[in-house]
Protein backbone atom coordinates (compact mmCIF):
# COMPACT_ATOMS: atom_id res chain seq x y z
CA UNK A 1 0.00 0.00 0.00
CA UNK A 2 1.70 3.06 -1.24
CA UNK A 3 0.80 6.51 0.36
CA UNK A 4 -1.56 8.96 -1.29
CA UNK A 5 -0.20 12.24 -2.82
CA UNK A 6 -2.70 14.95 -3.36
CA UNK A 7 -2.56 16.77 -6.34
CA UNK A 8 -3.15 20.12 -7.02
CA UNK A 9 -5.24 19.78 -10.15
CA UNK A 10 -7.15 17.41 -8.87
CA UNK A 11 -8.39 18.96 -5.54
CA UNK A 12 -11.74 20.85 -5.85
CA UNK A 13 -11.31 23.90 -4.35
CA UNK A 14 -13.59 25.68 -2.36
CA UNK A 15 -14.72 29.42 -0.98
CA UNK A 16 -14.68 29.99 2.80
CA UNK A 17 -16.28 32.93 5.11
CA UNK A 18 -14.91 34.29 8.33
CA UNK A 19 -16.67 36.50 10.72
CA UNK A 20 -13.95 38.52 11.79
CA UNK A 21 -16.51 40.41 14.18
CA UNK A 22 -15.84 40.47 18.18
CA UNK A 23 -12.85 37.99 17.82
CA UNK A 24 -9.32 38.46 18.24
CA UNK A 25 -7.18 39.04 15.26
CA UNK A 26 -4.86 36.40 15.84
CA UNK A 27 -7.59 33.36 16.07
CA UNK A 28 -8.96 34.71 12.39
CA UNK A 29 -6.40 34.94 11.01
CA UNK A 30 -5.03 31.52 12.16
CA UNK A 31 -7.91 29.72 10.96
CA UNK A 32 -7.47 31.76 7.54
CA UNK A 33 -3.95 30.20 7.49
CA UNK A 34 -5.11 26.79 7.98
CA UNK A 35 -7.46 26.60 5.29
CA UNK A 36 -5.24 28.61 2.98
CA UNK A 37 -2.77 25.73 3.06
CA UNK A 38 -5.10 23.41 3.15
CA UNK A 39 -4.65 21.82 6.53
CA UNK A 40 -8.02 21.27 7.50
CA UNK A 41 -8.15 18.73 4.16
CA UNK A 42 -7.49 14.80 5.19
CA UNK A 43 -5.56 14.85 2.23
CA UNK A 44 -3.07 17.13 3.00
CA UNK A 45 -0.05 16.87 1.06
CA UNK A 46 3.09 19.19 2.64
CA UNK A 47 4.88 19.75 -0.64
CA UNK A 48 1.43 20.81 -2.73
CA UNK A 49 -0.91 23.66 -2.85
CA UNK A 50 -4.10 22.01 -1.33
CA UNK A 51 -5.43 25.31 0.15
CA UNK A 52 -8.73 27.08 -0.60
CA UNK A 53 -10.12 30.19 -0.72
CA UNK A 54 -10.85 32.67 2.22
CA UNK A 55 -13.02 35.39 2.14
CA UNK A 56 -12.64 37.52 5.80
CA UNK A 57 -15.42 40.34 6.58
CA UNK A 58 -15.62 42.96 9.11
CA UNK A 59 -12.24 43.00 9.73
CA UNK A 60 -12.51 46.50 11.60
CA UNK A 61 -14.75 44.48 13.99
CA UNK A 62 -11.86 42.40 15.08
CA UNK A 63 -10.41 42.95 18.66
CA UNK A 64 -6.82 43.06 19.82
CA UNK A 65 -6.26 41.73 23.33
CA UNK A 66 -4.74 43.20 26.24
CA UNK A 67 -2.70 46.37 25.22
CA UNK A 68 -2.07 45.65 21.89
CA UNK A 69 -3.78 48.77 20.51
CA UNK A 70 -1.24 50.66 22.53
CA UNK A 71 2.05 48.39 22.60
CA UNK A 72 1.98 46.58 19.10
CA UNK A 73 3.57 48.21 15.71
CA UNK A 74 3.46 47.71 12.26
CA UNK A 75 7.05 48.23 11.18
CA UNK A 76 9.05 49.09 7.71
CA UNK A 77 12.03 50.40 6.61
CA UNK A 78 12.56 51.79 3.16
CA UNK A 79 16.19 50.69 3.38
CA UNK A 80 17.20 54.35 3.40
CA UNK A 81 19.06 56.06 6.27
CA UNK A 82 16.47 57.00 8.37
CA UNK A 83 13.65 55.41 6.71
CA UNK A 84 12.03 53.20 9.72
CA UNK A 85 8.23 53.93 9.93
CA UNK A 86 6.17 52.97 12.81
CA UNK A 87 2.64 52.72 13.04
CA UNK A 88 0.99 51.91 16.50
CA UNK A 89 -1.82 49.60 15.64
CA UNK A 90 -4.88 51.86 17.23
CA UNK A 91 -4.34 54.11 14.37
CA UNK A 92 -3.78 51.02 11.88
CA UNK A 93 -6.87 49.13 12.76
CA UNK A 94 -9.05 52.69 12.23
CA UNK A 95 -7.19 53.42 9.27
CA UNK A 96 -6.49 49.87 7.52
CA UNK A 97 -8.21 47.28 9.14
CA UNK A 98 -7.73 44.92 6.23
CA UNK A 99 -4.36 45.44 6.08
CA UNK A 100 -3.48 44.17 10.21
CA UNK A 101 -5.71 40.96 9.05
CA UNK A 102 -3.74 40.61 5.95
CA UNK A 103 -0.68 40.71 7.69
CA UNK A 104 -1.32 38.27 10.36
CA UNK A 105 -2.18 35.58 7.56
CA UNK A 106 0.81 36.20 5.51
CA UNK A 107 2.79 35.78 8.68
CA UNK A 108 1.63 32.45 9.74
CA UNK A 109 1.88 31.59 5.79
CA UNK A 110 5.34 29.79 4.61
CA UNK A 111 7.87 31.80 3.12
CA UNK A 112 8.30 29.52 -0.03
CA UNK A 113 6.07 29.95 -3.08
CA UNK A 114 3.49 27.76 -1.46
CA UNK A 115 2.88 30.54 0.62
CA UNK A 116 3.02 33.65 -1.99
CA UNK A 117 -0.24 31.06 -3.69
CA UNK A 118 -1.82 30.52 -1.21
CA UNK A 119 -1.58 34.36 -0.17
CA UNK A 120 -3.47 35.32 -3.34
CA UNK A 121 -6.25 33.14 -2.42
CA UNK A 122 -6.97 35.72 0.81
CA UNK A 123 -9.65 38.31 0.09
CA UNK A 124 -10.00 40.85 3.18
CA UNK A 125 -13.13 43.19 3.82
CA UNK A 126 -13.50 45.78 6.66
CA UNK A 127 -16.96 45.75 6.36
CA UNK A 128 -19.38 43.24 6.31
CA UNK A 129 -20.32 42.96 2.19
CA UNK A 130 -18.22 41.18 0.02
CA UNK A 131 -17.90 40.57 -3.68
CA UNK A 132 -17.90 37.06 -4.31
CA UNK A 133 -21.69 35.73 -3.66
CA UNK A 134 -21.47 34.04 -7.42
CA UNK A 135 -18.74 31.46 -5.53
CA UNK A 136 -21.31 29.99 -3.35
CA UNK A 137 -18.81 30.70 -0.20
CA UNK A 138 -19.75 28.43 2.54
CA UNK A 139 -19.19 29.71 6.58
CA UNK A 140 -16.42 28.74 9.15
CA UNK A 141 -17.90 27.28 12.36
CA UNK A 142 -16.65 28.12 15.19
């Protein structure tokens, strides 16, 4: 008996919604992760793209524990002399919301092109609405 390889063109690959509202970032965005590589699948195969599609609303509805608001930064550097930018994340969640939840994925994602595909699977609202009704998205449980 020889062990089963998924492959990717032969997975079916389904749409996913998350109800970002009232929970903390980091639990989204780790069950965003999960399904974006395809972990949740019993065929799970490490060295293919078995992941699905994710589809997060209200984003600006997600919390941040403790004193994250006030203690956690989004940080870049231009790679000039002085080019480090800080952004406390109270004024990047009212800002940018989609942007914190997009960055919490990305981070739990590998950083091999298994990662950068299943990235582009991730669609991010702030609000409630989102454009992809016609893909029959089906929701996460909790």
């Amino acid at each position: 008996m020889s062990t089963y390889m998924a492959k990717a063109e032969e997975l079916e690959r389904r749409w996913y919604v998350i109800d970002a509202a009232g929970k903390p970032l980091g639990k989204t965005a780790v069950k965003a992760a999960v399904i974006l590589r395809g972990k949740h699948r019993p065929e799970f195969t490490p060295h293919a793209d078995c992941g699905e599609y994710v589809i997060i609303i209200n984003a600006g509805k997600a919390v941040l524990t403790g004193r994250k608001l006030e203690q956690k930064y989004y940080v870049r550097h231009s790679g000039y002399i002085g080019g480090l930018k800080k952004v406390q994340y109270r004024e990047l969640m009212a800002t940018r919301p989609e942007m914190a939840m997009e960055l919490a994925v990305k981070r739990m994602l590998p950083d091999n092109t298994l990662g950068r595909k299943a990235f582009t699977r991730l669609h991010v609202y702030a609000g409630a609405e989102h454009r992809h009704a016609a893909q029959k998205p089906v929701d996460v449980e909790e």
